[in-house]
N, C-alpha and C. Protein backbone atom coordinates (compact mmCIF):
# COMPACT_ATOMS: atom_id res chain seq x y z
N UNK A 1 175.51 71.31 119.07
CA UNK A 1 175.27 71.77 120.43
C UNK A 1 174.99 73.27 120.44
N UNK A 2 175.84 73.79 119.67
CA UNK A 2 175.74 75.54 119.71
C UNK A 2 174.14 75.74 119.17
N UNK A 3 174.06 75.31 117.87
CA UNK A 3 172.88 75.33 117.03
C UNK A 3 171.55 74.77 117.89
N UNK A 4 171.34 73.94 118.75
CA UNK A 4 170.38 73.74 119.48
C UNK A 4 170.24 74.80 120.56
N UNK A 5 171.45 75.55 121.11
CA UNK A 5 171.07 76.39 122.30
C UNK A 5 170.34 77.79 121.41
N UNK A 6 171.05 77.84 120.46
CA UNK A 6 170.54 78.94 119.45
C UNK A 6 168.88 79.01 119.16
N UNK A 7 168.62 78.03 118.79
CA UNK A 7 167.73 77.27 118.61
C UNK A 7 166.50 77.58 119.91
N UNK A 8 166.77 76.99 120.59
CA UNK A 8 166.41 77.26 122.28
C UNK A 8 166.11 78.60 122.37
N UNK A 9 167.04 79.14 122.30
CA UNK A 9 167.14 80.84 122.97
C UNK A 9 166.08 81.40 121.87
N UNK A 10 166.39 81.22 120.65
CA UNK A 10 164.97 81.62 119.69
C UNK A 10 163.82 81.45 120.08
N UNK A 11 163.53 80.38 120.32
CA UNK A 11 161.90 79.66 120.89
C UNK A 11 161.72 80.50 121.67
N UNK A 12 162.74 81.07 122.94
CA UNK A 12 162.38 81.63 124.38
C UNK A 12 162.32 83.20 123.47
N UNK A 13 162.40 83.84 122.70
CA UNK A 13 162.61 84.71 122.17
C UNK A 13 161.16 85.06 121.48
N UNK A 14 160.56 84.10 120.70
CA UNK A 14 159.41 83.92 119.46
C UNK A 14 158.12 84.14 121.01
N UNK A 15 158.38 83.06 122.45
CA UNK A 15 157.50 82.96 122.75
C UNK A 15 157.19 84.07 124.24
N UNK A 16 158.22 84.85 124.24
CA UNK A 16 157.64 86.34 124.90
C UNK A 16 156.30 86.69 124.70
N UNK A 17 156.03 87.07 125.96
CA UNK A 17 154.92 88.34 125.45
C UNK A 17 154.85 89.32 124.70
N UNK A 18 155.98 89.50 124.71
CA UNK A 18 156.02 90.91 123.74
C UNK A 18 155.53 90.56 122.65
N UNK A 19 155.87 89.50 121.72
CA UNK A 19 154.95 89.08 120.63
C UNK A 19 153.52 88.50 120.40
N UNK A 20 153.70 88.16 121.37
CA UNK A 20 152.03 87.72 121.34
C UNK A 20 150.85 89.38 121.99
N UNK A 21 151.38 90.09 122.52
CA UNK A 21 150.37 91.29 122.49
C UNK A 21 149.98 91.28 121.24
N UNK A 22 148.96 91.80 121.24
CA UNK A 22 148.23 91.92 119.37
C UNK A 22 148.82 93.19 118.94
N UNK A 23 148.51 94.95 119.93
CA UNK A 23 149.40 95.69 119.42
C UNK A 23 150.47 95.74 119.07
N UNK A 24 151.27 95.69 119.99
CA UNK A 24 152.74 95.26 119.24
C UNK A 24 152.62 94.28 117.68
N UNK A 25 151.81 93.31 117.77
CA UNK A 25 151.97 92.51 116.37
C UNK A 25 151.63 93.42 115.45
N UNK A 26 150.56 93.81 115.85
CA UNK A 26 149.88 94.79 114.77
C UNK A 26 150.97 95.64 113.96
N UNK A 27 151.55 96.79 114.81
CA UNK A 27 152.23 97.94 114.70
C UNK A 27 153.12 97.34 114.22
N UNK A 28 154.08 96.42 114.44
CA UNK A 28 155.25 95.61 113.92
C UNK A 28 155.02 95.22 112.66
N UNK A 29 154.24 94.29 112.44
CA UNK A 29 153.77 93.70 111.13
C UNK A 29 153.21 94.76 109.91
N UNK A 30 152.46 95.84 110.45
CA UNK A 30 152.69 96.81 109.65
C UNK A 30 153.67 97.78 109.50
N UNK A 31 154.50 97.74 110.37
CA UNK A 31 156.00 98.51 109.75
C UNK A 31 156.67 97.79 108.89
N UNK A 32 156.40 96.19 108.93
CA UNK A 32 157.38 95.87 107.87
C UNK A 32 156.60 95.65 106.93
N UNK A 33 155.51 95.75 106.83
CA UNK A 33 154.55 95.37 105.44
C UNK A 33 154.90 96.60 104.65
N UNK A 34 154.81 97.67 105.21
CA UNK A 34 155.09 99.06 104.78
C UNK A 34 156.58 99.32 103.99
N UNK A 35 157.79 99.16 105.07
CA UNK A 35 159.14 98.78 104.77
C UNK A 35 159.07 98.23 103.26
N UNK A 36 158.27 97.01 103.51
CA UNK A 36 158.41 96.27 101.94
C UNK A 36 157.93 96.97 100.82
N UNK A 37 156.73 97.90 101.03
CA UNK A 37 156.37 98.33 100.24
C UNK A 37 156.97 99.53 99.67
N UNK A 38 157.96 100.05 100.59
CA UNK A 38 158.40 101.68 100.02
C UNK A 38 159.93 100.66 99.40
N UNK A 39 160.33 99.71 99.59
CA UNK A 39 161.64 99.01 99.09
C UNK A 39 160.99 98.85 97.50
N UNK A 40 159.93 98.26 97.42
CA UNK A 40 159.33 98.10 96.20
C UNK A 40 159.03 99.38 95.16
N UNK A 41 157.92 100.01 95.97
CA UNK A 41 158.30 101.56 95.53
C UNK A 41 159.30 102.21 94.67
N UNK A 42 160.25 102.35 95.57
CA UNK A 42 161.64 103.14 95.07
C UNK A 42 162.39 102.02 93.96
N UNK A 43 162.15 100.98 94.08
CA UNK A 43 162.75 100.02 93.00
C UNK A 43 162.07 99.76 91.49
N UNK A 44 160.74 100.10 91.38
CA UNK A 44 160.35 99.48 90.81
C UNK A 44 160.66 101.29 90.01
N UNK A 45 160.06 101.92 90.35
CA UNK A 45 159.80 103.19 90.33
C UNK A 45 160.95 104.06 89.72
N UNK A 46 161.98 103.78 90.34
CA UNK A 46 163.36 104.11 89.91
C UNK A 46 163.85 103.39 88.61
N UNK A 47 163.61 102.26 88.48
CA UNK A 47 164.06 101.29 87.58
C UNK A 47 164.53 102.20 86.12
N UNK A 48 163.58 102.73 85.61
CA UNK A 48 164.11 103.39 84.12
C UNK A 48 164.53 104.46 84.38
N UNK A 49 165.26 104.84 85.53
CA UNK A 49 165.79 106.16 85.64
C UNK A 49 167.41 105.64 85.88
N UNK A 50 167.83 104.74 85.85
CA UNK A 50 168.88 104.41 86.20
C UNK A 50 170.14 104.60 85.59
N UNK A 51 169.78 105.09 84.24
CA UNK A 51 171.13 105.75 83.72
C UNK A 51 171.30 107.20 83.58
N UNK A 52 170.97 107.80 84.53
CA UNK A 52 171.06 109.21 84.86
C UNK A 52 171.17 110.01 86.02
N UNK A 53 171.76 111.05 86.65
CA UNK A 53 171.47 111.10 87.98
C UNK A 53 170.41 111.86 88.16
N UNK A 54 169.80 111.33 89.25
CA UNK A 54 168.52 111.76 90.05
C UNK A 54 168.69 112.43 90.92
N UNK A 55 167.30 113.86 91.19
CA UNK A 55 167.24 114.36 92.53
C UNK A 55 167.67 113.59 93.70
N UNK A 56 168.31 114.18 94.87
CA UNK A 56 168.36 113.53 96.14
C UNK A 56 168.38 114.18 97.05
N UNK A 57 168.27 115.40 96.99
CA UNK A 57 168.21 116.52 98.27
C UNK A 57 167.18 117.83 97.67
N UNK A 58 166.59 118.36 98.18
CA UNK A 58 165.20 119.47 97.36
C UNK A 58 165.21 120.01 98.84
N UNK A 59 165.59 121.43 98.35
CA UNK A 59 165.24 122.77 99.79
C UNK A 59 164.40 123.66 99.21
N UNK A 60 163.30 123.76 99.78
CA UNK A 60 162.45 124.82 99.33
C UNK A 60 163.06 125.85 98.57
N UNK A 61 164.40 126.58 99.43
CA UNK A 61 164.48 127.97 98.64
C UNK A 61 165.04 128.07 97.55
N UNK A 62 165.90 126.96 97.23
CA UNK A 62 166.38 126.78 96.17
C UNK A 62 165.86 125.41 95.39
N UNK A 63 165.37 124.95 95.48
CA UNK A 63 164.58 123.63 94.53
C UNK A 63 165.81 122.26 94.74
N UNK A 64 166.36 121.49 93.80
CA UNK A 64 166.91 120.75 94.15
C UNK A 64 168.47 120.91 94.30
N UNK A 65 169.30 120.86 95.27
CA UNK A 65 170.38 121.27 94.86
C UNK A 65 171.83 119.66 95.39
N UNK A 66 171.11 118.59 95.22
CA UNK A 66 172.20 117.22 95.04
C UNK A 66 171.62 116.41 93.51
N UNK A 67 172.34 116.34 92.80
CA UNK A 67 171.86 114.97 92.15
C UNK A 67 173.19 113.91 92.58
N UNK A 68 172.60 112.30 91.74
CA UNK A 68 173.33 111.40 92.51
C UNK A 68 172.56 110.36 91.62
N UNK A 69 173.43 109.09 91.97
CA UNK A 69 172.70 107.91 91.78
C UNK A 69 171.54 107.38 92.05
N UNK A 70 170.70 106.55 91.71
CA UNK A 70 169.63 106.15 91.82
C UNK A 70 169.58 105.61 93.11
N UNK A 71 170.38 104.40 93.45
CA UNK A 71 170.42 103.81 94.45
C UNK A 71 170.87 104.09 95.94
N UNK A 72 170.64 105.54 95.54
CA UNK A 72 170.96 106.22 96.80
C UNK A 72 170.10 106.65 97.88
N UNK A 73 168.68 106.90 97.02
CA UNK A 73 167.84 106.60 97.56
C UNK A 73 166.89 105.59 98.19
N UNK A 74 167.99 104.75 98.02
CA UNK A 74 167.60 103.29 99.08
C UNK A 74 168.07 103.17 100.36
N UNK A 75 168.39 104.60 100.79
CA UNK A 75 168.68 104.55 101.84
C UNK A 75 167.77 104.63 102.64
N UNK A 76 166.21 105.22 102.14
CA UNK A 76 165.03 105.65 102.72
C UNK A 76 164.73 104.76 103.32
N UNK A 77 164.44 103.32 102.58
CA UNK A 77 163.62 102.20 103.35
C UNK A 77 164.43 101.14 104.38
N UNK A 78 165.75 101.96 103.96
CA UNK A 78 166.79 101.31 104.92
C UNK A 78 167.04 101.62 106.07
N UNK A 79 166.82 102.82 106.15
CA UNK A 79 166.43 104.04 107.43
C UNK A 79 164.99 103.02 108.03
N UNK A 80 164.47 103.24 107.77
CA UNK A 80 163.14 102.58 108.00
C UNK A 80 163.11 101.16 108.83
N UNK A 81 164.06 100.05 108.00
CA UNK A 81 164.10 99.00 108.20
C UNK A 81 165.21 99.37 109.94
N UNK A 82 165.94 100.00 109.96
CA UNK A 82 166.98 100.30 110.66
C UNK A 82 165.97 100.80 112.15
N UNK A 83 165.24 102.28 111.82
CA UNK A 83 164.25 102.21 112.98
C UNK A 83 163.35 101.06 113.60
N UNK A 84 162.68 100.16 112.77
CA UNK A 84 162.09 98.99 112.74
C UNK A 84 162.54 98.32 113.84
N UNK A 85 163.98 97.89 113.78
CA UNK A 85 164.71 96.94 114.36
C UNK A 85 165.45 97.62 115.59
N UNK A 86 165.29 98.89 115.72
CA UNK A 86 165.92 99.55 116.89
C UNK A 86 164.69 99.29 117.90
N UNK A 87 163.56 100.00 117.17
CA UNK A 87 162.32 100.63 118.30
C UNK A 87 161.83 98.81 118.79
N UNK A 88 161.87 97.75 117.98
CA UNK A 88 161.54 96.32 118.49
C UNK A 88 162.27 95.93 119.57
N UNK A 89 163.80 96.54 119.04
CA UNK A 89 164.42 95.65 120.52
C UNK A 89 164.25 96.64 121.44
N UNK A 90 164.10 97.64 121.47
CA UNK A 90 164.10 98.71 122.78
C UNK A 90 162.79 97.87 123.62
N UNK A 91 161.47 98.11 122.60
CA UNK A 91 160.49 97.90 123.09
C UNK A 91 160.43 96.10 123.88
N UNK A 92 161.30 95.01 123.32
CA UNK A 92 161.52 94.09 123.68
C UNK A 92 161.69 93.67 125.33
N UNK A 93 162.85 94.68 124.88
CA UNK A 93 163.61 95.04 126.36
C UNK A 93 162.56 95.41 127.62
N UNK A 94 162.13 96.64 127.19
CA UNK A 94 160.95 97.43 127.99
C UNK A 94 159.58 97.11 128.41
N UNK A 95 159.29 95.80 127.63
CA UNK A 95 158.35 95.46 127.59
C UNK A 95 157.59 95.24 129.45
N UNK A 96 158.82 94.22 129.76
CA UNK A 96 158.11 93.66 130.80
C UNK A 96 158.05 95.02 132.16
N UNK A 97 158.97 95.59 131.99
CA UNK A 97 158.99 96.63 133.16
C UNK A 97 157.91 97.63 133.24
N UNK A 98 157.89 98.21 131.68
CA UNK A 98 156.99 99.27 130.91
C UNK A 98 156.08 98.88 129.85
N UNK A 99 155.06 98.67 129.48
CA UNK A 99 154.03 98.71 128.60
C UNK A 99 153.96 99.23 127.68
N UNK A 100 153.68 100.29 128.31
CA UNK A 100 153.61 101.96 127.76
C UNK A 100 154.15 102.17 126.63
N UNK A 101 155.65 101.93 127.00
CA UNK A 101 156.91 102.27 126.72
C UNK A 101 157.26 101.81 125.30
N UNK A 102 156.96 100.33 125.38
CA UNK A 102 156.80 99.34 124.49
C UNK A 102 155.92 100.09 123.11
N UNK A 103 154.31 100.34 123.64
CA UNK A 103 153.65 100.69 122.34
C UNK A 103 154.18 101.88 121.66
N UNK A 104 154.99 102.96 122.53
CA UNK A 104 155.22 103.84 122.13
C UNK A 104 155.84 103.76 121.33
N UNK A 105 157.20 103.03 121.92
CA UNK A 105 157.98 102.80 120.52
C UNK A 105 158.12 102.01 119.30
N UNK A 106 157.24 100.84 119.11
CA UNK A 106 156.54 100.69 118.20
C UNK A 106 155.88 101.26 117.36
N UNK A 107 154.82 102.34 118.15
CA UNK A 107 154.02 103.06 117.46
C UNK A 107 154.43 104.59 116.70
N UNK A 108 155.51 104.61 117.29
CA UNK A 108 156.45 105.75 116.57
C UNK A 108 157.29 104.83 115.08
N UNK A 109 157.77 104.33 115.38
CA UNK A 109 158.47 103.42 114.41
C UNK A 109 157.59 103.76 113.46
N UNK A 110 156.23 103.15 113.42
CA UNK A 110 155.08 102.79 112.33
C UNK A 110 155.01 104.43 111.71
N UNK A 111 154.82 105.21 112.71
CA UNK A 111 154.82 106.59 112.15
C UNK A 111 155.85 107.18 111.15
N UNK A 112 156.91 106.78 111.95
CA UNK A 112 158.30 107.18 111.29
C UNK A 112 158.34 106.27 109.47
N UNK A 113 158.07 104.76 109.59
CA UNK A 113 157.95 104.49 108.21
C UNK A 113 157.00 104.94 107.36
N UNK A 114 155.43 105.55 107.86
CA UNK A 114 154.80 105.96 106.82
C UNK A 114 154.93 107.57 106.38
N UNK A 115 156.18 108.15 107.38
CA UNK A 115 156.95 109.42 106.45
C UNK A 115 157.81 108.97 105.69
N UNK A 116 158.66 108.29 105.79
CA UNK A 116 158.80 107.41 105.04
C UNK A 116 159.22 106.84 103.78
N UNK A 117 157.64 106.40 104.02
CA UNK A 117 157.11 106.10 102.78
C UNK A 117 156.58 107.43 101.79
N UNK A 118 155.99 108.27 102.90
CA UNK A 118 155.36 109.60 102.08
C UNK A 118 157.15 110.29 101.28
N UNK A 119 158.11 110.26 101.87
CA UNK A 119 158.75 110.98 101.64
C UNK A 119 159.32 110.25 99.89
N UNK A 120 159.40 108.67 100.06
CA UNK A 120 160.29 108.31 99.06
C UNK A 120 158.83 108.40 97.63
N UNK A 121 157.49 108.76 97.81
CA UNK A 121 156.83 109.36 96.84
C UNK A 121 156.72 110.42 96.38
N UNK A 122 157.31 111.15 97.29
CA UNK A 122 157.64 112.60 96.90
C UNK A 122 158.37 112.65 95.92
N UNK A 123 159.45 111.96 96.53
CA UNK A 123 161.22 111.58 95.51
C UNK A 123 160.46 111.50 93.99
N UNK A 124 160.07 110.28 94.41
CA UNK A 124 159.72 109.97 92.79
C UNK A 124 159.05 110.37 91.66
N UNK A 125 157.94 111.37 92.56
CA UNK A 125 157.09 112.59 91.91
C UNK A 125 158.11 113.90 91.52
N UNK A 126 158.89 113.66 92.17
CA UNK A 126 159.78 115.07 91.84
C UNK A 126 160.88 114.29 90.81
N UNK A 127 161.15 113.21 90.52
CA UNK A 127 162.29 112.43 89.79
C UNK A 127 161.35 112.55 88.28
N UNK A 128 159.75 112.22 88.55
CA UNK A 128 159.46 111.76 87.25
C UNK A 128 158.71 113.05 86.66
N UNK A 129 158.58 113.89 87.33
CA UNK A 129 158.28 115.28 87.18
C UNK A 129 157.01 115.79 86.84
């Protein structure tokens, strides 16, 4: 019984407008295509660095001044995944009242993961030197 209302409430969920706009799909579907790709990135990328600690903080005036574990920098695409799922339900929410509102925050999201993404290549350009 629970599992069918669940069930239910999903369907009413999948079949919003909010998903069927194409922008929103668009912008969505490429934040997480992206997401996946900087998760991959930093994993694959990191992989033979893993018995040593790695850069994790770099200030201009002084160059790098944290090292740390590898897997610490998985916090990047986690950040990412985390905005993803904030700016969807905001925009969810907002949708029907505001439009606007909706692409915006979508379309920031998408922005926000392809820094990102720029940022966790930096990492790794500065890790592999």
């Amino acid at each position: 019984m629970v599992f069918a209302r669940s069930k239910r409430k999903l369907g009413q969920v999948i079949e919003h407008s909010f998903f069927k706009d194409h922008l929103v799909l668009v912008c969505v579907l490429a934040h997480l295509g992206l997401n996946l790709i900087n998760w991959a990135v930093l994993f694959f990328g990191l992989r033979e660095f893993k018995s040593y600690p790695i850069p994790l903080h770099y200030t201009i005036l002084g160059g790098v001044d944290l090292l740390g574990e590898w897997y610490r920098l998985l916090v990047l695409p986690l950040t990412g995944l985390l905005i993803l799922l904030i700016n969807a339900a905001l925009g969810f929410i907002s949708y029907k009242r505001e439009k606007l509102l909706s692409y915006f925050l979508v379309s920031i999201g998408l922005l926000c993961q392809v820094l990102i993404l720029i940022i966790s290549i930096a990492f790794l350009k500065l890790v592999r030197g």
